[in-house]
C-alpha atoms as a PDB file:
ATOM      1  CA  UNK A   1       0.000   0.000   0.000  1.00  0.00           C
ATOM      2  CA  UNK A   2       1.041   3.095  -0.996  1.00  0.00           C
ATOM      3  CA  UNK A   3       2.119   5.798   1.958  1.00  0.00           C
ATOM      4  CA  UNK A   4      -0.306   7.579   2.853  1.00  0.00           C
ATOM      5  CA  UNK A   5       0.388  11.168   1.334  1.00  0.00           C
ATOM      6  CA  UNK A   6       0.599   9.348  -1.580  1.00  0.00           C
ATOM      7  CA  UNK A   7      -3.146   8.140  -1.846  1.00  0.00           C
ATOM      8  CA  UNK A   8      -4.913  11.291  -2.612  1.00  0.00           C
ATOM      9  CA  UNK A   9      -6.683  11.918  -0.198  1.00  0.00           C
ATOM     10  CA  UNK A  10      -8.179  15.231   0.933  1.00  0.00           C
ATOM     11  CA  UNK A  11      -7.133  15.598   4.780  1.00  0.00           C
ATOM     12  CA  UNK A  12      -4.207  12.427   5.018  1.00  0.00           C
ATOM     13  CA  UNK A  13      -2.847  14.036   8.219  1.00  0.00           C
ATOM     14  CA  UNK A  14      -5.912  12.683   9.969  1.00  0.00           C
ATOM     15  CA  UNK A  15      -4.261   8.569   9.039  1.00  0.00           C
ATOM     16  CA  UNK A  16      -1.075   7.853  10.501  1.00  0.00           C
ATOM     17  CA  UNK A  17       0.987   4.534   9.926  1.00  0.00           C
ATOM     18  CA  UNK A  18       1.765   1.757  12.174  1.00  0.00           C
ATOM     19  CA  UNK A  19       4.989   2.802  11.931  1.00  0.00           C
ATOM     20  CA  UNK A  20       4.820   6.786  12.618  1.00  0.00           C
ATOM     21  CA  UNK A  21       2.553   5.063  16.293  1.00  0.00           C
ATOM     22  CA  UNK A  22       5.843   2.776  16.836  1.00  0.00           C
ATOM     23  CA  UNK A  23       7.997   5.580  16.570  1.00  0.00           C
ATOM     24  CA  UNK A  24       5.760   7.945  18.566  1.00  0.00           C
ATOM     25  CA  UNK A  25       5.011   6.081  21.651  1.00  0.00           C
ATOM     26  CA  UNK A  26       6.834   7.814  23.850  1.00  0.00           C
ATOM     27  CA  UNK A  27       5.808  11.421  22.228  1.00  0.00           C
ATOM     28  CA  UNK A  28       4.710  13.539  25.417  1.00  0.00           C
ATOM     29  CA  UNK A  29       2.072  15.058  22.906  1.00  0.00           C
ATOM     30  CA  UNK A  30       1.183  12.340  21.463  1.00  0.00           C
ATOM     31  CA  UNK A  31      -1.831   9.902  23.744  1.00  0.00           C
ATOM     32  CA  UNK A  32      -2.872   6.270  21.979  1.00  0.00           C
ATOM     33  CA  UNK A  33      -6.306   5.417  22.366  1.00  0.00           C
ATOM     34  CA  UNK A  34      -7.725   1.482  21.846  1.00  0.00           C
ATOM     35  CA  UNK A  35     -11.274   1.435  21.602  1.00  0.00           C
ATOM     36  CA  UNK A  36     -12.693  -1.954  20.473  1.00  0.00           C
ATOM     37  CA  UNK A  37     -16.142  -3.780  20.446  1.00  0.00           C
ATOM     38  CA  UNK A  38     -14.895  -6.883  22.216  1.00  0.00           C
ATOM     39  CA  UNK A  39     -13.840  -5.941  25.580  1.00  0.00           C
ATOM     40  CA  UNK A  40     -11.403  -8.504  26.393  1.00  0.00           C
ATOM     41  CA  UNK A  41      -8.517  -7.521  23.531  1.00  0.00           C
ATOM     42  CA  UNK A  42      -7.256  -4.175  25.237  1.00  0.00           C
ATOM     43  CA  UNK A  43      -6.888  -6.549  28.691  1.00  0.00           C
ATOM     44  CA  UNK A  44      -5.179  -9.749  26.550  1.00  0.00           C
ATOM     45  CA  UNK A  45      -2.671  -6.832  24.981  1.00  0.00           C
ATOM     46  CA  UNK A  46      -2.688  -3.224  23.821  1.00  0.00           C
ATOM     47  CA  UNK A  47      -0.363  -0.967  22.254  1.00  0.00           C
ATOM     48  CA  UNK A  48       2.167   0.278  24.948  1.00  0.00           C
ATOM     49  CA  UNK A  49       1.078   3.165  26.539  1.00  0.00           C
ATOM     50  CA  UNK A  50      -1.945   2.822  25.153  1.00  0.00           C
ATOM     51  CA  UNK A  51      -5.020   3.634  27.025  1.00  0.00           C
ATOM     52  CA  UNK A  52      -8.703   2.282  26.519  1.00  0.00           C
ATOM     53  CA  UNK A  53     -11.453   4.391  25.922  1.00  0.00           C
ATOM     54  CA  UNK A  54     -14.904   2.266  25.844  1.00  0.00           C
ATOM     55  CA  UNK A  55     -17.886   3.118  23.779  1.00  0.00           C
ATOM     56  CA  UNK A  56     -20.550   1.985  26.034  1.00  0.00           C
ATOM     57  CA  UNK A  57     -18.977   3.132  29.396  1.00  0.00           C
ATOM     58  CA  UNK A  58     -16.537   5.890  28.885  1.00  0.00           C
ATOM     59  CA  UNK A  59     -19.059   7.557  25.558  1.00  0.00           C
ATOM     60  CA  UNK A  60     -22.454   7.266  26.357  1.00  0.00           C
ATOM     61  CA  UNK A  61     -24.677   8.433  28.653  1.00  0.00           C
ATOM     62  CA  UNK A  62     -25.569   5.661  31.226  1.00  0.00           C
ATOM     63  CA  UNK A  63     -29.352   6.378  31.447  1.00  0.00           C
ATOM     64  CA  UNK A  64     -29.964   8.137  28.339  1.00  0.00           C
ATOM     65  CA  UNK A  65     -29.363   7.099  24.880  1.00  0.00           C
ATOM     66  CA  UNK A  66     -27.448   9.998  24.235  1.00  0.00           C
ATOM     67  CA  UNK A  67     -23.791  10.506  24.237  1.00  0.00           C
ATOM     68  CA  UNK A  68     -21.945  11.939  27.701  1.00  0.00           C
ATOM     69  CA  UNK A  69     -21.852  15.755  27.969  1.00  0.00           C
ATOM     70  CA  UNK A  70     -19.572  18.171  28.367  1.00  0.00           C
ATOM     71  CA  UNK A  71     -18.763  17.582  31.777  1.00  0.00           C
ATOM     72  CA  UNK A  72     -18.559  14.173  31.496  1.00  0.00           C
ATOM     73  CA  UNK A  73     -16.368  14.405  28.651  1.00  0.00           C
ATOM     74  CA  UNK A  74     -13.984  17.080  30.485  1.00  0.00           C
ATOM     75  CA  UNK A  75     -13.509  14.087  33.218  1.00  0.00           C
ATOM     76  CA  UNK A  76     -12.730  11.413  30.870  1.00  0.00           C
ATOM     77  CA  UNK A  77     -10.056  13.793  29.055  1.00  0.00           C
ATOM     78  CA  UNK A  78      -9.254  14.493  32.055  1.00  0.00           C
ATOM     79  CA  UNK A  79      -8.845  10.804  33.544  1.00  0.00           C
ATOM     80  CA  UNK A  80      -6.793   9.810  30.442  1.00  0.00           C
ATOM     81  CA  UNK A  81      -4.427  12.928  31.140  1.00  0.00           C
ATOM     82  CA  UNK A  82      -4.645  14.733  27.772  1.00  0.00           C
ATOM     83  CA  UNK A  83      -4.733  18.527  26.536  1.00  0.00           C
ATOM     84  CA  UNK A  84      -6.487  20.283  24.065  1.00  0.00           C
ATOM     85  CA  UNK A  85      -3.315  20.091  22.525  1.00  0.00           C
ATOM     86  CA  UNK A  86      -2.671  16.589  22.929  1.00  0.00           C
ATOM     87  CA  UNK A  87      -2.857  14.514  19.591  1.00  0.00           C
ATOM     88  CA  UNK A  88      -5.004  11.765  19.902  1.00  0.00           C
ATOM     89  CA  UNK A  89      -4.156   8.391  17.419  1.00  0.00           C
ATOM     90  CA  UNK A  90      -7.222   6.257  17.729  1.00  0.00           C
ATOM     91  CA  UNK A  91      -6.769   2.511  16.544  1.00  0.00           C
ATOM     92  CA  UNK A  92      -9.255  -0.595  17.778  1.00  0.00           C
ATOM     93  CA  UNK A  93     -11.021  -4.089  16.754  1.00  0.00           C
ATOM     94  CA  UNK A  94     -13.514  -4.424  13.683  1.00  0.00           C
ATOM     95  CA  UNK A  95     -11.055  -1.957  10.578  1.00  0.00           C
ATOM     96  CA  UNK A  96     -11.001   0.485  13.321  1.00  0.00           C
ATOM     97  CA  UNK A  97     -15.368   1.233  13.571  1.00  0.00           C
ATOM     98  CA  UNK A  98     -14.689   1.922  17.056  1.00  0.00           C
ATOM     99  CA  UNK A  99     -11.638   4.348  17.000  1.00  0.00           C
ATOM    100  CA  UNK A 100     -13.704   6.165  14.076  1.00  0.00           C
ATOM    101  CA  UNK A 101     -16.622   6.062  16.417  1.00  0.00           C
ATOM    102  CA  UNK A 102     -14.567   7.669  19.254  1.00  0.00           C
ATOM    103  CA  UNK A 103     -12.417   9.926  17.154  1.00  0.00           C
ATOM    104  CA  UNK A 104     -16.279  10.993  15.829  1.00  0.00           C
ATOM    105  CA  UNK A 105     -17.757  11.407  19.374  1.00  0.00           C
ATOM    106  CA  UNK A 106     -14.069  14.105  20.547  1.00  0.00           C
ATOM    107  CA  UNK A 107     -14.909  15.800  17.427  1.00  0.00           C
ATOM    108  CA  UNK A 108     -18.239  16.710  19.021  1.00  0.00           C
ATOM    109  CA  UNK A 109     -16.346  18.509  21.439  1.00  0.00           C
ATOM    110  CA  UNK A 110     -14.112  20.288  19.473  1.00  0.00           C
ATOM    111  CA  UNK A 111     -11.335  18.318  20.274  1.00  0.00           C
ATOM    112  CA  UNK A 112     -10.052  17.938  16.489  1.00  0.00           C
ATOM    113  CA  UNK A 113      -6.616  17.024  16.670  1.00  0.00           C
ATOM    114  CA  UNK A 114      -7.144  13.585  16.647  1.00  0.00           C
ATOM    115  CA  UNK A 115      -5.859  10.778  14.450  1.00  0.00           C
ATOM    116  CA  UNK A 116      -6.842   7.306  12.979  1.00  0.00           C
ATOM    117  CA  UNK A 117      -4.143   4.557  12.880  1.00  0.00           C
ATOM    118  CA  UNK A 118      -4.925   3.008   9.511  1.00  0.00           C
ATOM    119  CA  UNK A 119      -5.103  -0.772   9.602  1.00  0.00           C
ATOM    120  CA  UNK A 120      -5.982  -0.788  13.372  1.00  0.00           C
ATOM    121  CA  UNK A 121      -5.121  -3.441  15.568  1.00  0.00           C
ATOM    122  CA  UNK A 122      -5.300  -6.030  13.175  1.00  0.00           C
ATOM    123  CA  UNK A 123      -2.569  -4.436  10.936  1.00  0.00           C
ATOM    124  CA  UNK A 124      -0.330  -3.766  14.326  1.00  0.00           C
ATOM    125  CA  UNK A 125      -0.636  -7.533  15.386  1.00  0.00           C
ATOM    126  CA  UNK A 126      -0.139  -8.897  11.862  1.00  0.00           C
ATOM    127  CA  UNK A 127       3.262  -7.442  11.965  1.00  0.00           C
ATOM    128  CA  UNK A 128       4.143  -8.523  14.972  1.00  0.00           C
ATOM    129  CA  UNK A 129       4.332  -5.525  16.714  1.00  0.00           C
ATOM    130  CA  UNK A 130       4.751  -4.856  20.564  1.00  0.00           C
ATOM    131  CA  UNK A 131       1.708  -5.573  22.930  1.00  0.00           C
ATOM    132  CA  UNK A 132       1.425  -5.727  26.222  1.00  0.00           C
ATOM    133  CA  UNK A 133      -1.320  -5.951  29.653  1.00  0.00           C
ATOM    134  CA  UNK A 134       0.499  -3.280  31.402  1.00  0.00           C
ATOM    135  CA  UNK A 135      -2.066  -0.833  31.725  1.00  0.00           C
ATOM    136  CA  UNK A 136       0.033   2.752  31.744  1.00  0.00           C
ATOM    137  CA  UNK A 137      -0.717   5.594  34.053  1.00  0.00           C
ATOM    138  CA  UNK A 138      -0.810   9.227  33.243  1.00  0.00           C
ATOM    139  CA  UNK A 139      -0.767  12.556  35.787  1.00  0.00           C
ATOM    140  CA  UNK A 140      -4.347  13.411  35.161  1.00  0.00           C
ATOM    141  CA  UNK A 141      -5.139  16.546  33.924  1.00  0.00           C
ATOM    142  CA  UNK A 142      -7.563  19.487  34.379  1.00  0.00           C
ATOM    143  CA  UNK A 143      -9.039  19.364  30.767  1.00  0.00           C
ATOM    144  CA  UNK A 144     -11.690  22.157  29.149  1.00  0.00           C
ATOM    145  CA  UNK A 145     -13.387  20.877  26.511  1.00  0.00           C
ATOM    146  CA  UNK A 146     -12.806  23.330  23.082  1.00  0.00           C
ATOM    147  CA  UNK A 147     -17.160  23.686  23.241  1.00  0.00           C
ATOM    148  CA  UNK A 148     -20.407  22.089  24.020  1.00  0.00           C
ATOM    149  CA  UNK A 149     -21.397  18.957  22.411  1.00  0.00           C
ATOM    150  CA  UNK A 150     -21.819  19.690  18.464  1.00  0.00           C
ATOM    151  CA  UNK A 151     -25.154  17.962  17.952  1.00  0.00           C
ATOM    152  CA  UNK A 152     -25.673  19.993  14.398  1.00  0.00           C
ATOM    153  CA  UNK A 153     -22.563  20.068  12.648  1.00  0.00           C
ATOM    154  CA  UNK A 154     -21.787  16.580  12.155  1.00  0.00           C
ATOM    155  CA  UNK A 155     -24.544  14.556  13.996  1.00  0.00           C
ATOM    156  CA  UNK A 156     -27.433  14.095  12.633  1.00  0.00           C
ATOM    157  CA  UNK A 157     -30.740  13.402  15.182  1.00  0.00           C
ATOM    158  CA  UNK A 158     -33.777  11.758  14.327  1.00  0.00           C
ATOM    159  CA  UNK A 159     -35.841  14.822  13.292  1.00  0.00           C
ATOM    160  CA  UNK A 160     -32.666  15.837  10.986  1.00  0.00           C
ATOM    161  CA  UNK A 161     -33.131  12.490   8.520  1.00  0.00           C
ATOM    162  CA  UNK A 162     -36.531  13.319   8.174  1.00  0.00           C
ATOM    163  CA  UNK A 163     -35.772  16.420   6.829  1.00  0.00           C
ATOM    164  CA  UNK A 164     -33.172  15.420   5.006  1.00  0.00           C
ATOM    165  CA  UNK A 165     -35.579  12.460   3.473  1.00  0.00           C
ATOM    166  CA  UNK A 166     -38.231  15.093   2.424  1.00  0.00           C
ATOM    167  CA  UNK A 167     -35.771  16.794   0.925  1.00  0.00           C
ATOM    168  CA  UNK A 168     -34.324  14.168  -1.173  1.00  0.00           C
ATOM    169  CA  UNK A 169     -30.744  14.452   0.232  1.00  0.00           C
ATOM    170  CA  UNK A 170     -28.039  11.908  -0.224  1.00  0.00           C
ATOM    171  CA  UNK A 171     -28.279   8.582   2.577  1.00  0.00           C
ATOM    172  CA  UNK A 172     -25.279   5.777   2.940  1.00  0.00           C
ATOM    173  CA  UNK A 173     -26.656   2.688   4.879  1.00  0.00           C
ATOM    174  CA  UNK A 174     -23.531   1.226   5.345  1.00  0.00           C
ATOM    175  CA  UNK A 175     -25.239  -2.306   6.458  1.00  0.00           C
ATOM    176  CA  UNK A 176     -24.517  -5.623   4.596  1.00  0.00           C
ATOM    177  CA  UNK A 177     -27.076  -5.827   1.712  1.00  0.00           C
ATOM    178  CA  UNK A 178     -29.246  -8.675   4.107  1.00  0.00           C
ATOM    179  CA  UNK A 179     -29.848  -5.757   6.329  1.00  0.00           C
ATOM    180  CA  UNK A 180     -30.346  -3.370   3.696  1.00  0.00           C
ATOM    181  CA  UNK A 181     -33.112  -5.733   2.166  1.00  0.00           C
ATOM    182  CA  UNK A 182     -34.785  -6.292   5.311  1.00  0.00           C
ATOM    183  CA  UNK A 183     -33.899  -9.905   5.297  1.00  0.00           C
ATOM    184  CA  UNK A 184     -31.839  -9.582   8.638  1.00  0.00           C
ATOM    185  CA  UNK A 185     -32.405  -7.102  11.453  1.00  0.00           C
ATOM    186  CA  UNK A 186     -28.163  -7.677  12.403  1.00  0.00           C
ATOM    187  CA  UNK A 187     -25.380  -8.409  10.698  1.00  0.00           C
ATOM    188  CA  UNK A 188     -24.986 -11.910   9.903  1.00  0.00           C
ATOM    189  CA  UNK A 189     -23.926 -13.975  12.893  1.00  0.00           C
ATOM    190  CA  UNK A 190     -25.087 -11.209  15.457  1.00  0.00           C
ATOM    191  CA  UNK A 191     -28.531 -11.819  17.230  1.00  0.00           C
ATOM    192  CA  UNK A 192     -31.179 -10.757  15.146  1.00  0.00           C
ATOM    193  CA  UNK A 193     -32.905  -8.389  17.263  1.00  0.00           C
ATOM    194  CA  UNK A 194     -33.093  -4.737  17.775  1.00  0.00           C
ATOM    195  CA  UNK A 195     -35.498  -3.489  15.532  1.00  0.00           C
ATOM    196  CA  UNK A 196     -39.120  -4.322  15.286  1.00  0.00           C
ATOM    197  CA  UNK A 197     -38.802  -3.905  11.257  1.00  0.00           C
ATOM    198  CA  UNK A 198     -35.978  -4.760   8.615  1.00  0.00           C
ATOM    199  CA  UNK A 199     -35.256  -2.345   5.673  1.00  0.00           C
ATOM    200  CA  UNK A 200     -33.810   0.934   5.090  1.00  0.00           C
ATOM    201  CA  UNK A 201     -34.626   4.399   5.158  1.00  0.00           C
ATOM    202  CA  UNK A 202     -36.568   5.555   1.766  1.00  0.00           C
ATOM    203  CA  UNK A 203     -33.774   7.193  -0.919  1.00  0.00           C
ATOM    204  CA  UNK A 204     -30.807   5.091   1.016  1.00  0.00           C
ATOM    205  CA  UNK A 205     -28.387   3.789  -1.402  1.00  0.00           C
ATOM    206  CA  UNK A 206     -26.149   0.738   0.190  1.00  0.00           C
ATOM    207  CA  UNK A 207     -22.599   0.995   0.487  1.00  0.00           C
ATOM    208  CA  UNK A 208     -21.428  -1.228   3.266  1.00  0.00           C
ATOM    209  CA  UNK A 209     -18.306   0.610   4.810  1.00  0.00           C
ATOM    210  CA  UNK A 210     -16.521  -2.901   4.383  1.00  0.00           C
ATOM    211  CA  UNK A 211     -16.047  -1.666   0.681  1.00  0.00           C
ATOM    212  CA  UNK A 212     -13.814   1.358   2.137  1.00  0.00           C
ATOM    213  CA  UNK A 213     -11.034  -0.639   3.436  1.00  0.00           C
ATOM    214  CA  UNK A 214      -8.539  -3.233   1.775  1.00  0.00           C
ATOM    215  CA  UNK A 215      -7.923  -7.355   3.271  1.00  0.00           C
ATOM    216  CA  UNK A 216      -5.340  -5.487   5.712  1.00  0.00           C
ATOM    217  CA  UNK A 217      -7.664  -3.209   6.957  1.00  0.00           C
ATOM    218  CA  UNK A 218      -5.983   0.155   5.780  1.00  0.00           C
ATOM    219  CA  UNK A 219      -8.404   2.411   3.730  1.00  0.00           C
ATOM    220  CA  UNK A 220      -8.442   2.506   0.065  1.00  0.00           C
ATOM    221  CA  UNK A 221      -6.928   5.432  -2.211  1.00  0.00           C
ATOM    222  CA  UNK A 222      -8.820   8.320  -3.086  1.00  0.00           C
ATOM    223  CA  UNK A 223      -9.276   6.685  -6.795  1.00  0.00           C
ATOM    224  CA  UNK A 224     -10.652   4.017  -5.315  1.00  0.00           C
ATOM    225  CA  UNK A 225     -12.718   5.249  -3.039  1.00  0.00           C
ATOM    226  CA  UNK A 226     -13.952   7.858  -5.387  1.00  0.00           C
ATOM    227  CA  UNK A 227     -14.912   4.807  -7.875  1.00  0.00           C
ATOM    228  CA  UNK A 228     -17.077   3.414  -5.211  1.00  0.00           C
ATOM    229  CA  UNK A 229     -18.845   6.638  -4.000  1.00  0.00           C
ATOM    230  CA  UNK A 230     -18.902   8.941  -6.291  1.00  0.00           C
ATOM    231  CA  UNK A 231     -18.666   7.133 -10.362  1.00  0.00           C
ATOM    232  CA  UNK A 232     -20.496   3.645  -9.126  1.00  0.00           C
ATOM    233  CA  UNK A 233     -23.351   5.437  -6.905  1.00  0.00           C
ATOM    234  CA  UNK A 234     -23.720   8.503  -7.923  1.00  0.00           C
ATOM    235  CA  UNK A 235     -23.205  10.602  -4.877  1.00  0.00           C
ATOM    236  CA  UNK A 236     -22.102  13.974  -5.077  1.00  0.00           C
ATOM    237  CA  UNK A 237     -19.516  15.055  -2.694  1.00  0.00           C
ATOM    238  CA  UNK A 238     -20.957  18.910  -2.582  1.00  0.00           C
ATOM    239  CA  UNK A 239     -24.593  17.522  -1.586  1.00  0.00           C
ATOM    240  CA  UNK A 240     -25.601  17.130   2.237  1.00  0.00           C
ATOM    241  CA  UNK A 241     -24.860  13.527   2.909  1.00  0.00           C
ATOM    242  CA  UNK A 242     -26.155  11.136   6.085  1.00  0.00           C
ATOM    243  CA  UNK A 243     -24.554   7.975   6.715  1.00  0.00           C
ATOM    244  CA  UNK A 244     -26.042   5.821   8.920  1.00  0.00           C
ATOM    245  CA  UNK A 245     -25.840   1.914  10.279  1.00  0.00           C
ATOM    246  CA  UNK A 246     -27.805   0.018  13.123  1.00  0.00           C
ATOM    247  CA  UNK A 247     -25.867   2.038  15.869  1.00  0.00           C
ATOM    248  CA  UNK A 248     -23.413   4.154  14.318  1.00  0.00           C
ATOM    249  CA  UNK A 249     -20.201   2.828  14.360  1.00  0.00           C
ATOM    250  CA  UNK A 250     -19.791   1.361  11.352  1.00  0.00           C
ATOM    251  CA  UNK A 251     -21.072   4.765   9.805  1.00  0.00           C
ATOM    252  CA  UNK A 252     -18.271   6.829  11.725  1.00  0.00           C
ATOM    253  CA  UNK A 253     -16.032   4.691   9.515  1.00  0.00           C
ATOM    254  CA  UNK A 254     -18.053   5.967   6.398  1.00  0.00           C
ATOM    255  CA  UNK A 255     -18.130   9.141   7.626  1.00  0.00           C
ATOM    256  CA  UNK A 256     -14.499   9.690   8.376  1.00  0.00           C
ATOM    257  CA  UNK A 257     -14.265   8.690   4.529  1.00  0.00           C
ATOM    258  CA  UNK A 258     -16.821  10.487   2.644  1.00  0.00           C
ATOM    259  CA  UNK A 259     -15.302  13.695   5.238  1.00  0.00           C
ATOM    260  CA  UNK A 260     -11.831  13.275   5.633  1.00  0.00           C
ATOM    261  CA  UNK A 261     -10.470  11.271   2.809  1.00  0.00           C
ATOM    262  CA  UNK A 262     -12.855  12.061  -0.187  1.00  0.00           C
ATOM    263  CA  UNK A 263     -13.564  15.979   1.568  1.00  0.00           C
ATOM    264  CA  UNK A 264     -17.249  16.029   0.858  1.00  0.00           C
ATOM    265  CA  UNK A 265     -18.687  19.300   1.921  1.00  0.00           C
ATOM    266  CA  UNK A 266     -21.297  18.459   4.643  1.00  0.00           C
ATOM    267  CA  UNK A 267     -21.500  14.855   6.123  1.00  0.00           C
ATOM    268  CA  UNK A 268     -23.608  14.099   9.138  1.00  0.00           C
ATOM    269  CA  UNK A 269     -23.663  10.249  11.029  1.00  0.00           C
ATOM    270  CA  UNK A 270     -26.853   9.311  12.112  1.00  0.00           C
ATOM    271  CA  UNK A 271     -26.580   7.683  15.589  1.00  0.00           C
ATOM    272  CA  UNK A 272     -29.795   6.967  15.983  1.00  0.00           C
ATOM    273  CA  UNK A 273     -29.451   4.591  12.817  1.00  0.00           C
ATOM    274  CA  UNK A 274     -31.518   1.393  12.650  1.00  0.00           C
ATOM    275  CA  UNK A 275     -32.197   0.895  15.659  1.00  0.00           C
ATOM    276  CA  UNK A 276     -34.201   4.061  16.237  1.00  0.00           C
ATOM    277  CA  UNK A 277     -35.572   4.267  13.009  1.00  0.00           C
ATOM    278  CA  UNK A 278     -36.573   0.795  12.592  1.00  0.00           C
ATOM    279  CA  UNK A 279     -38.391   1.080  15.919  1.00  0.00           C
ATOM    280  CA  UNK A 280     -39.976   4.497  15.273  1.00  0.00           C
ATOM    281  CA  UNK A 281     -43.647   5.334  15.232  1.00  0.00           C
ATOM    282  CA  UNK A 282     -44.755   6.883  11.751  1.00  0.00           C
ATOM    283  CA  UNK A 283     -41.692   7.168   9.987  1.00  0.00           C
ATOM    284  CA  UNK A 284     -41.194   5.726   6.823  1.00  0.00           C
ATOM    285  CA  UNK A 285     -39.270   2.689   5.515  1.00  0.00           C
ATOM    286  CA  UNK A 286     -38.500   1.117   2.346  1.00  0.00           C
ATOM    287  CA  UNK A 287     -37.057  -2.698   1.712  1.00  0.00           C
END
């Protein structure tokens, strides 16, 4: 794979290398972040000095289906002993859905100088790379979030994809075609549960973010890419655009994408995704 400068891409400072993380992990500026779906990898070995940041427990609101707010993010920062300033390299399980998740959810707060390690863990552990259990300890910090939770800018709520349905604008449901269809409420070997109808939202076309990355888990080059999205389905990168999944992690992957490495104008993830608007009263679906 070509280095990543190299790929055409519209923002590649937001993908650093396996390599640039192995050479960086003892950067004062620089704080490693695992954040996986299976919560037993970052215990059986993690990235040294790497610290976990969990999507359920550390992101989201424990009573509310809503993400934490500002306060709660400001302790977490905090907890993890990182700046404003800090650079943040996000890496985890799955091609990296849940570091694009997280590095999606700091964004909220404004805290933009954050990273993706391209390949994610499965890249690092294919080459052998260092793990280990020690679990690292940093002089906690006094963090101030940049701003309030950004629910406009790059979220986009319930309310929001209606709009944006009436209105015609450009949908990604990044599902696998089954779930697409309405032939499976989950992916395939996940319980099938969740949602009390299968389809997709009306206007969605189906791009499963699978079709981003290569075997190794890095992302495609901006050709590529640009093949898929733009030449093959027709969407226009200066249009309004909503991804969205079942719960809206593997559409932070197709978000950081379409936004980062293809530059569309105005890209929203719909968190919500499936599993509210499956389960919604009066909205519409299509199969």
């Amino acid at each position: 794979m070509a280095d990543i400068n190299e790929r055409g891409y519209t923002s590649p400072d937001v993908l650093v290398s396996t390599e640039w993380v192995a050479e960086n992990l003892n950067n004062e500026n620089v704080r490693i972040v695992e954040s996986n779906e299976d919560p037993l990898l970052y215990p059986s070995g993690h990235i040294p000095g790497a610290v976990e940041v969990d999507w359920t427990n550390d992101l989201n609101d424990p009573i509310v289906r809503d993400y934490i707010g500002k306060d709660a993010f400001e302790a977490l920062a905090s907890r993890i002993g990182i700046t404003p300033e800090t650079t943040v390299v996000f890496y985890g399980d799955k091609g990296n859905w849940w570091a694009t998740y997280a590095f999606w959810v700091f964004n909220l707060f404004g805290h933009t100088n954050t990273k993706v390690m391209d390949g994610g863990r499965t890249k690092w552990v294919a080459e052998g790379r260092d793990l280990t259990r020690d679990v690292p300890t940093y002089s906690e910090t006094e963090y101030k979030a940049p701003q309030d939770r950004d629910d406009k800018s790059i979220r986009a709520l319930r309310e929001d994809v209606l709009k944006h349905v009436q209105g015609k604008g450009q949908l990604v449901d990044v599902r696998s075609p089954a779930e697409y269809s309405g032939e499976k409420l989950h992916m395939e070997g996940y319980p099938q549960e969740g949602a009390l109808r299968g389809g997709h939202i009306p206007g969605a076309k189906n791009i499963p973010w699978s079709r981003a990355a290569n075997e190794d888990g890095t992302f495609k080059n901006a050709e590529e890419l640009k093949a898929i999205y733009e030449d093959e389905q027709g969407l226009d990168p200066n249009k309004p655009t909503v991804s969205y999944c079942r719960i809206g992690e593997r559409s932070s992957h197709s978000w950081f994408v379409l936004n980062y490495l293809l530059g569309f104008d105005n890209v929203r993830n719909y968190d919500g995704s499936w599993t509210e608007w499956g389960n919604s009263v009066g909205v519409p679906i299509e199969k």
